[in-house]
PDB file of N, CA and C in Angstrom:
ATOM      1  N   UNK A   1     -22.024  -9.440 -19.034  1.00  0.00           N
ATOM      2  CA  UNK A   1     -21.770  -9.819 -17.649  1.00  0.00           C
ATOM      3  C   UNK A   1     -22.134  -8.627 -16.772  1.00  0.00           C
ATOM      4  N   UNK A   2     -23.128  -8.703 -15.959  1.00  0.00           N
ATOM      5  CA  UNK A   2     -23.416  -7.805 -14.562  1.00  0.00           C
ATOM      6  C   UNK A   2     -22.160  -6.731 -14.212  1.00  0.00           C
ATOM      7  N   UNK A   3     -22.341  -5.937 -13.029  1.00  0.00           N
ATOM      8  CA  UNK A   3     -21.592  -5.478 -12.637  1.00  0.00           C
ATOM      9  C   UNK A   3     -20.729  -6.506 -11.238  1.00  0.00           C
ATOM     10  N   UNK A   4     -21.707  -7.514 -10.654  1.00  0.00           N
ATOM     11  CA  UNK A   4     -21.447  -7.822  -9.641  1.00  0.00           C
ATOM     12  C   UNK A   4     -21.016  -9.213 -10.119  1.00  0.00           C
ATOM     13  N   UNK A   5     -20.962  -9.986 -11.234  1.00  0.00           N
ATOM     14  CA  UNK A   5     -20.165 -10.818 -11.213  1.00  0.00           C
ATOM     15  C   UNK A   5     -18.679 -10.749 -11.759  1.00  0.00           C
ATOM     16  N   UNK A   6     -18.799  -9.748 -12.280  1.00  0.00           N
ATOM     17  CA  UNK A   6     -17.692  -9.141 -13.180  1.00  0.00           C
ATOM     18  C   UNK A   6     -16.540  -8.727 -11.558  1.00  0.00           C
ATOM     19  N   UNK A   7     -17.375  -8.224 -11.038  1.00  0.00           N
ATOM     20  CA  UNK A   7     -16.516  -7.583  -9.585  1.00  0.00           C
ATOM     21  C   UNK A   7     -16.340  -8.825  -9.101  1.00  0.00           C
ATOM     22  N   UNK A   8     -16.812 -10.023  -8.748  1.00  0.00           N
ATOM     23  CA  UNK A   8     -16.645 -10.867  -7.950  1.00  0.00           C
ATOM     24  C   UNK A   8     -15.543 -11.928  -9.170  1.00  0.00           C
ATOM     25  N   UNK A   9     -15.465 -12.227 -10.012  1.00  0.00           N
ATOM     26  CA  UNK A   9     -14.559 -12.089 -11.217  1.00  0.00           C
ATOM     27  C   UNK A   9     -13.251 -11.713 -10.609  1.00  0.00           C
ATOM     28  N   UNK A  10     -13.268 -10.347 -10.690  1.00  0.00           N
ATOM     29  CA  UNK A  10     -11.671  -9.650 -10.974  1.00  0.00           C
ATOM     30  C   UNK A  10     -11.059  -9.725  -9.439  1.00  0.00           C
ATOM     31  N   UNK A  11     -11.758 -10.065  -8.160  1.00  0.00           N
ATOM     32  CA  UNK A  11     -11.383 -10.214  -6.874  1.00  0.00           C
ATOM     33  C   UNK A  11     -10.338 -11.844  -7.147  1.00  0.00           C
ATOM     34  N   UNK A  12     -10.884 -12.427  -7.494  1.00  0.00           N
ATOM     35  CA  UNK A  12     -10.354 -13.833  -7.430  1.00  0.00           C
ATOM     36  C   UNK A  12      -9.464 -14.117  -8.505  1.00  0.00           C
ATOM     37  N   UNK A  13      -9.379 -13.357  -9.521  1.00  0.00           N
ATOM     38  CA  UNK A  13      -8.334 -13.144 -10.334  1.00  0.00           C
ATOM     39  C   UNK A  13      -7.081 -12.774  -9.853  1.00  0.00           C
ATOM     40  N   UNK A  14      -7.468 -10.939  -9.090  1.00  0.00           N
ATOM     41  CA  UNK A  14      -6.284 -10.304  -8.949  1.00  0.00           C
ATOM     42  C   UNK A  14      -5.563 -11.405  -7.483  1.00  0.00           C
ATOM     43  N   UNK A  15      -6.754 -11.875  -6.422  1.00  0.00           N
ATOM     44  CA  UNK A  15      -6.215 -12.617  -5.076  1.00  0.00           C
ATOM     45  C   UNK A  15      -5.397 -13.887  -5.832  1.00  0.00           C
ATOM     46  N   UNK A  16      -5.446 -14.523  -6.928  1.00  0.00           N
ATOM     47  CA  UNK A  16      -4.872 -15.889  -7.281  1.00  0.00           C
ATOM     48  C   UNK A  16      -3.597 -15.234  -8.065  1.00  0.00           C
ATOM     49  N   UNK A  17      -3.827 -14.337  -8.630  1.00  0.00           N
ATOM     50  CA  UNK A  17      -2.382 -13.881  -9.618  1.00  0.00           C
ATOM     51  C   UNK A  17      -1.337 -12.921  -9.506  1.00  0.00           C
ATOM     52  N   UNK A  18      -1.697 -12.047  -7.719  1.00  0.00           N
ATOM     53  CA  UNK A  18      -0.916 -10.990  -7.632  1.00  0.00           C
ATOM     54  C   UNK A  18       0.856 -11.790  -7.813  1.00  0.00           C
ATOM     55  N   UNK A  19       1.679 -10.916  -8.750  1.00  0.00           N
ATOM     56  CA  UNK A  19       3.404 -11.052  -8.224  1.00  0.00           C
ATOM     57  C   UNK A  19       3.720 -11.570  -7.378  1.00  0.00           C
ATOM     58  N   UNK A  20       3.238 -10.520  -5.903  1.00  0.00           N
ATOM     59  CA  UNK A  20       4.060 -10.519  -4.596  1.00  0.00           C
ATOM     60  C   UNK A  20       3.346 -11.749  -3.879  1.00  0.00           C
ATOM     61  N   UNK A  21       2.170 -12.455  -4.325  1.00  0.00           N
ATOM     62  CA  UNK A  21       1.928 -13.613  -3.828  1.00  0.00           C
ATOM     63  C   UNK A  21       2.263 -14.801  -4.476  1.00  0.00           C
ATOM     64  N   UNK A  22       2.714 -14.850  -5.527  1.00  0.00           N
ATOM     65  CA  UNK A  22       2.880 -16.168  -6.638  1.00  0.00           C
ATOM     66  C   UNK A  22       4.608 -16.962  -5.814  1.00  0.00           C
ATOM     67  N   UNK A  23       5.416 -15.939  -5.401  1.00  0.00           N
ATOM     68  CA  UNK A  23       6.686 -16.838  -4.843  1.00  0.00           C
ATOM     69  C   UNK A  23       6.000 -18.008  -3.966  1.00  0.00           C
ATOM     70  N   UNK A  24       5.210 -17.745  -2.926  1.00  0.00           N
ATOM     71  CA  UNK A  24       5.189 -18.682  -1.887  1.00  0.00           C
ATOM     72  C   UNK A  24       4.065 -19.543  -2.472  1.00  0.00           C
ATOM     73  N   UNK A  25       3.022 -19.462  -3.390  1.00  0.00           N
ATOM     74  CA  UNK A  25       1.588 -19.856  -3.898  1.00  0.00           C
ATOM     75  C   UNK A  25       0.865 -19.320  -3.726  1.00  0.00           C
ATOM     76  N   UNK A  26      -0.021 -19.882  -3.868  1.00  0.00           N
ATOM     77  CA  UNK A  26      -1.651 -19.422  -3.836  1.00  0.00           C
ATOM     78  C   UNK A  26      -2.207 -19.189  -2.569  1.00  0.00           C
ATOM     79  N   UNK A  27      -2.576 -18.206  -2.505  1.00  0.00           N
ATOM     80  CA  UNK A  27      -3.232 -17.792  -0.813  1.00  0.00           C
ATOM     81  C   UNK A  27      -4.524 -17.680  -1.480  1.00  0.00           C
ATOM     82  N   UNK A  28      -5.266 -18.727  -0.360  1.00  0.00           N
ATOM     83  CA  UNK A  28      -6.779 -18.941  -0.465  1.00  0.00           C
ATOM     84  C   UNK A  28      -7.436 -18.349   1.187  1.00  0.00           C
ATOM     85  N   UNK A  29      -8.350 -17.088   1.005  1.00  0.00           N
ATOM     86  CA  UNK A  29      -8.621 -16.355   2.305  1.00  0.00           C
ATOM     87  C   UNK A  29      -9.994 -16.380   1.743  1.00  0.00           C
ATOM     88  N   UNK A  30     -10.670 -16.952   3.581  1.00  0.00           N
ATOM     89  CA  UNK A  30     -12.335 -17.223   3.456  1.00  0.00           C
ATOM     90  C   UNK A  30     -12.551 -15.483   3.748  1.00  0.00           C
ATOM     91  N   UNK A  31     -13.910 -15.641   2.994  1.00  0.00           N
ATOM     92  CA  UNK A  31     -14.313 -14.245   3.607  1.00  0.00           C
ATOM     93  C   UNK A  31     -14.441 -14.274   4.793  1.00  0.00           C
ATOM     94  N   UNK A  32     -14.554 -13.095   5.376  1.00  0.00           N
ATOM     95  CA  UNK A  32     -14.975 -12.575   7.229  1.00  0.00           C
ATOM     96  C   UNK A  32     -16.005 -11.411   6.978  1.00  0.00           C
ATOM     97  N   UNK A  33     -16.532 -11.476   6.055  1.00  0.00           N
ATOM     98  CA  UNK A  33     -18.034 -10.644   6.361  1.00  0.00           C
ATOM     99  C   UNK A  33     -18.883 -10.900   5.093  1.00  0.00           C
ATOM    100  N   UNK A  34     -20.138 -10.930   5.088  1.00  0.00           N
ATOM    101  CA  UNK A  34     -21.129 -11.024   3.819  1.00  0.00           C
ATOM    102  C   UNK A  34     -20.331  -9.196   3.003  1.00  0.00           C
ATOM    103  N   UNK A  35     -21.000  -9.129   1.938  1.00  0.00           N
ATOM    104  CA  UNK A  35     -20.707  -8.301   0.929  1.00  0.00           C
ATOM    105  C   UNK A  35     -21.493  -7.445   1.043  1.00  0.00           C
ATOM    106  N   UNK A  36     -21.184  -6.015   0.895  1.00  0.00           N
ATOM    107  CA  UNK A  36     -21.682  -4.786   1.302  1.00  0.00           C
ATOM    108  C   UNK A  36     -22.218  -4.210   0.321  1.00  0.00           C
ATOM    109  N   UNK A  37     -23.231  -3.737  -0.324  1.00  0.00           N
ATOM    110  CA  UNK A  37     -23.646  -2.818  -1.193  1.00  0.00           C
ATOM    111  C   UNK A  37     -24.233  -1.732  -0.956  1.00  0.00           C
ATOM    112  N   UNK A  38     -23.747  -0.413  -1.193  1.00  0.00           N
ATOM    113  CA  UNK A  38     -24.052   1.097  -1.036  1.00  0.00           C
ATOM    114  C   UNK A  38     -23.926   1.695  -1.973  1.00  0.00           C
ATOM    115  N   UNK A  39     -25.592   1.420  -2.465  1.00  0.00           N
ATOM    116  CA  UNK A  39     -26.017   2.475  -3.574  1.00  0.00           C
ATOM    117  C   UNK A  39     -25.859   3.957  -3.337  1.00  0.00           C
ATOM    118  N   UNK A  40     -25.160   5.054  -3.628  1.00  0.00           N
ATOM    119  CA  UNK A  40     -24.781   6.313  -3.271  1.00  0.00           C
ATOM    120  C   UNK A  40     -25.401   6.818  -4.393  1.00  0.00           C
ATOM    121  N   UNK A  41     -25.416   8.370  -3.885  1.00  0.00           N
ATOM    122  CA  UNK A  41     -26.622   9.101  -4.935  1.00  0.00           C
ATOM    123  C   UNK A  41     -25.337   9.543  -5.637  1.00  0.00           C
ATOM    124  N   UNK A  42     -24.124   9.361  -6.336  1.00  0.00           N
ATOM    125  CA  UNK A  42     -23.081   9.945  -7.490  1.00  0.00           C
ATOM    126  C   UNK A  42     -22.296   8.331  -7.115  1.00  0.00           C
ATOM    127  N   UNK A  43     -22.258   7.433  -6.456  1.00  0.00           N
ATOM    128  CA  UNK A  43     -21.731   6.250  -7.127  1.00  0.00           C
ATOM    129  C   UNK A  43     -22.035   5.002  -6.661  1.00  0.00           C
ATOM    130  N   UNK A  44     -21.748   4.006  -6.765  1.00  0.00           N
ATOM    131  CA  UNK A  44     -22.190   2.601  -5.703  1.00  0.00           C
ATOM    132  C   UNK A  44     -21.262   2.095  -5.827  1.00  0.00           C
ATOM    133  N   UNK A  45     -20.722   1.464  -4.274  1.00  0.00           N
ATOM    134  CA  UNK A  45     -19.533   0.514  -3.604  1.00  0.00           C
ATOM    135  C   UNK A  45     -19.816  -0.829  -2.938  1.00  0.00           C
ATOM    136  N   UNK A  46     -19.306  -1.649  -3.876  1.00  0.00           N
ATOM    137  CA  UNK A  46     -19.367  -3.289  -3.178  1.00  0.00           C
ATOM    138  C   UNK A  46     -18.291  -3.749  -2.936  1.00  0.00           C
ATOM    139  N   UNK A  47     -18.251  -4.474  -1.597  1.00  0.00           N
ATOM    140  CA  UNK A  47     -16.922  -4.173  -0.760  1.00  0.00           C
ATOM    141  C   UNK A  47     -17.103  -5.410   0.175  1.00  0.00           C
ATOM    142  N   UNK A  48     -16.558  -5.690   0.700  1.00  0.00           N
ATOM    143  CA  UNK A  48     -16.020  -7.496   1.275  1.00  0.00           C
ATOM    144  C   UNK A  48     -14.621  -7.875   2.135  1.00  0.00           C
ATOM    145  N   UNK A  49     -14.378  -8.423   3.120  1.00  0.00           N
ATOM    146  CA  UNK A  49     -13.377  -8.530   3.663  1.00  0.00           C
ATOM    147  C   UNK A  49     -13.363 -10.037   3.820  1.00  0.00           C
ATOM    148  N   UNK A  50     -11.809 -10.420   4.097  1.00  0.00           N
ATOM    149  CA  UNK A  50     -11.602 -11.391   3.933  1.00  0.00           C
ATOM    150  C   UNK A  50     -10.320 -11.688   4.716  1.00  0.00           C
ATOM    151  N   UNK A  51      -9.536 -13.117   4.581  1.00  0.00           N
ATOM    152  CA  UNK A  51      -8.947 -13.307   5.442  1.00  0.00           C
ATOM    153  C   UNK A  51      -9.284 -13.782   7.093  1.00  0.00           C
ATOM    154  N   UNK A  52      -8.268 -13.341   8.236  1.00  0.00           N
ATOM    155  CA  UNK A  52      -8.528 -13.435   9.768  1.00  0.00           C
ATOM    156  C   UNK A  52      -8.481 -12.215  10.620  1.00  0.00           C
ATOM    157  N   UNK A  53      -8.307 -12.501  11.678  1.00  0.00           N
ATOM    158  CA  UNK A  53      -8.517 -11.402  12.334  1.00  0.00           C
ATOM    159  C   UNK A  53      -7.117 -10.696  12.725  1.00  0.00           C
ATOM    160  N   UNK A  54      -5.768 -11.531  12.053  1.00  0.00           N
ATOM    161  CA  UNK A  54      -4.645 -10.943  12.203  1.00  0.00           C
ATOM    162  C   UNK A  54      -4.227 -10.558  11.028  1.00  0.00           C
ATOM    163  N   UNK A  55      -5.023 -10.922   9.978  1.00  0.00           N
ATOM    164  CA  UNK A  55      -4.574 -10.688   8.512  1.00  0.00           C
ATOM    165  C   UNK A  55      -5.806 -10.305   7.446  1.00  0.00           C
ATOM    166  N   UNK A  56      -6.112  -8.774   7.444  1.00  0.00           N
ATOM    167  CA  UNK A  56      -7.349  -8.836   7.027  1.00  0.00           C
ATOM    168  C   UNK A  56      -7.249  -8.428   5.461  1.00  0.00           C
ATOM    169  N   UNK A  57      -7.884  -8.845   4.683  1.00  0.00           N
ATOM    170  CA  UNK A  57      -7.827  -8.200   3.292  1.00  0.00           C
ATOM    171  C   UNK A  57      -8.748  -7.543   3.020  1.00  0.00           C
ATOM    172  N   UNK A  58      -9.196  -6.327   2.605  1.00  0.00           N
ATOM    173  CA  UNK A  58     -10.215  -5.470   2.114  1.00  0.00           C
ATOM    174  C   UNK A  58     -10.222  -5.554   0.541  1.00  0.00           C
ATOM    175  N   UNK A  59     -11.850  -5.745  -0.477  1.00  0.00           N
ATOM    176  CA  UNK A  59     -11.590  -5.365  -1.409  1.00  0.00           C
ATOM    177  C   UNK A  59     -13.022  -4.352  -1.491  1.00  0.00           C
ATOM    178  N   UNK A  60     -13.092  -3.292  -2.430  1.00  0.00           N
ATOM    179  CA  UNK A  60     -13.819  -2.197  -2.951  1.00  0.00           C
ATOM    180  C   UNK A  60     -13.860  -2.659  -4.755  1.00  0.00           C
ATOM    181  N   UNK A  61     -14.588  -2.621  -4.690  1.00  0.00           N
ATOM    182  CA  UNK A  61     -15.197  -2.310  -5.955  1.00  0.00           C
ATOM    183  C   UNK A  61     -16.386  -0.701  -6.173  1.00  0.00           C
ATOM    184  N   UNK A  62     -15.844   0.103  -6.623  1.00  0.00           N
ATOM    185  CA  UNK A  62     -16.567   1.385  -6.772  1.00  0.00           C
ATOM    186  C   UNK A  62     -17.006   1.853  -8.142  1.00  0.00           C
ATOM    187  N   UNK A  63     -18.075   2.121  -8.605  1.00  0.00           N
ATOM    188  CA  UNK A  63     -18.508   2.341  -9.909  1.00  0.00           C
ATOM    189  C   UNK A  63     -19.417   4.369  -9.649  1.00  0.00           C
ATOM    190  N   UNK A  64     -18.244   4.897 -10.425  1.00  0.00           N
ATOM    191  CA  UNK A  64     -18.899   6.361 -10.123  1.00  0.00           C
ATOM    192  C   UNK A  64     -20.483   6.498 -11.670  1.00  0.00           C
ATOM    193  N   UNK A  65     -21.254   6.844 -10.999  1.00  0.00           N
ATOM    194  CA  UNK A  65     -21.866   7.535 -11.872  1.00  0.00           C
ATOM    195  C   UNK A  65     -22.406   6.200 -13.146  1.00  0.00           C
ATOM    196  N   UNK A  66     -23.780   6.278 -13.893  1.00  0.00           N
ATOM    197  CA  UNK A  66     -23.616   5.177 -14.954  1.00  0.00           C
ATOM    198  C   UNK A  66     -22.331   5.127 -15.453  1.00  0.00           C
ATOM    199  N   UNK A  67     -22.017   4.419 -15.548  1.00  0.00           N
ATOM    200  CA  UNK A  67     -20.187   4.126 -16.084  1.00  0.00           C
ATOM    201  C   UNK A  67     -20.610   2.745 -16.951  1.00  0.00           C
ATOM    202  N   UNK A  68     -19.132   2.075 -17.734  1.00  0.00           N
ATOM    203  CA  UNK A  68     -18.848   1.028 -17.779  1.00  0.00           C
ATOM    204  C   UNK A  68     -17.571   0.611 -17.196  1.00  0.00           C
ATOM    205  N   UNK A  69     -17.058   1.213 -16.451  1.00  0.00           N
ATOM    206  CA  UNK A  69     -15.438   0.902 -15.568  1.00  0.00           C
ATOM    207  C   UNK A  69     -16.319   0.825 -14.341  1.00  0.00           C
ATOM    208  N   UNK A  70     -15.280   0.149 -13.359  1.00  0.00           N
ATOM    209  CA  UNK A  70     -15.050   0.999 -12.105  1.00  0.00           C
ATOM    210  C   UNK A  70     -13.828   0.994 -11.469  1.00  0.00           C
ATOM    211  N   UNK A  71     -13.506   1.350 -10.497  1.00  0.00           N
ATOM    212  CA  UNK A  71     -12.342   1.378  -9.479  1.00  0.00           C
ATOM    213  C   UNK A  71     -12.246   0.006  -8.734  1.00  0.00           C
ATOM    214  N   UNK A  72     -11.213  -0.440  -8.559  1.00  0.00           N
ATOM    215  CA  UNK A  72     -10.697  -1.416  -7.545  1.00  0.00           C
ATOM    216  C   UNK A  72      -9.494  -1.255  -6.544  1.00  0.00           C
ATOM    217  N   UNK A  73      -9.953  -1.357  -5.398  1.00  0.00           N
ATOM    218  CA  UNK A  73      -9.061  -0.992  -4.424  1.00  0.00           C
ATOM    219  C   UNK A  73      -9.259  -2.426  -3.722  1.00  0.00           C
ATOM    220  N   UNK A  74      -7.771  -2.817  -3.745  1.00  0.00           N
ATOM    221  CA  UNK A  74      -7.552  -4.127  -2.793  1.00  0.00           C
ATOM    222  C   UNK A  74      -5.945  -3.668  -1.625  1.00  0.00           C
ATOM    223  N   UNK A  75      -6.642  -3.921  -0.516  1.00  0.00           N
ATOM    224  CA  UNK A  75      -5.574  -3.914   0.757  1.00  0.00           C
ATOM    225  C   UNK A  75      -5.257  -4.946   1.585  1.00  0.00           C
ATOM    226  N   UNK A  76      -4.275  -5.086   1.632  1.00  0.00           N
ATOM    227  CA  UNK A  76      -3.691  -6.042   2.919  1.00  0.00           C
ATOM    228  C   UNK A  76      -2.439  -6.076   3.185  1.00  0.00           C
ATOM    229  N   UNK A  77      -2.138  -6.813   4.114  1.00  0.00           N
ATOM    230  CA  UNK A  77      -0.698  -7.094   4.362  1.00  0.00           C
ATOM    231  C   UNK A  77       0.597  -7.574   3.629  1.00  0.00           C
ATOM    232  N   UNK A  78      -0.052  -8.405   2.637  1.00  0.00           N
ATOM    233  CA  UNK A  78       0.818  -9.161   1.348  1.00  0.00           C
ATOM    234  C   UNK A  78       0.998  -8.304   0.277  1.00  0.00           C
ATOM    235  N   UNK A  79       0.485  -6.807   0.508  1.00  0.00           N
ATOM    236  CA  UNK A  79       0.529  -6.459  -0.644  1.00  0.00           C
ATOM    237  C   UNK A  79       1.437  -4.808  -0.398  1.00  0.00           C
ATOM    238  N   UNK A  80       2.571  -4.669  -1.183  1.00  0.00           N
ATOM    239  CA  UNK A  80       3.243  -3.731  -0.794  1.00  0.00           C
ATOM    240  C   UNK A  80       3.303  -2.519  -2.125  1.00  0.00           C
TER     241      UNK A  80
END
């Protein structure tokens, strides 16, 4: 599996299964921007927002260096 479906994968995983969202259900948030890719000369970041304009969710996907990991950073309001 790619790097970028694998990332687009674990976004919709972690958004359908977090804890602190499972009491009330499933929060389904359209994106609010196409998907960003920045090839960097020591790493590359694909990154996406989502949600509204009062409730925004950020996710990062960052891969340092040839790797087989990367980093995931997800932010928003639901998430403490």
């Amino acid at each position: 599996m790619n790097f970028h479906a694998f990332a687009i994968l674990a976004v919709l995983t972690g958004l359908f299964s977090a804890p602190a969202l499972a009491k009330e259900g499933p929060v389904v948030l359209a994106p609010t921007s196409s998907w960003q890719l920045d090839f960097a000369e020591e790493n590359c970041r694909l990154a996406r927002t989502f949600g509204s304009a009062d409730d925004i969710w950020i996710v990062y996907f960052t891969q340092h260096g040839p790797s087989e990991s990367f980093e995931l950073t997800l932010a928003g309001p639901g998430l403490k």
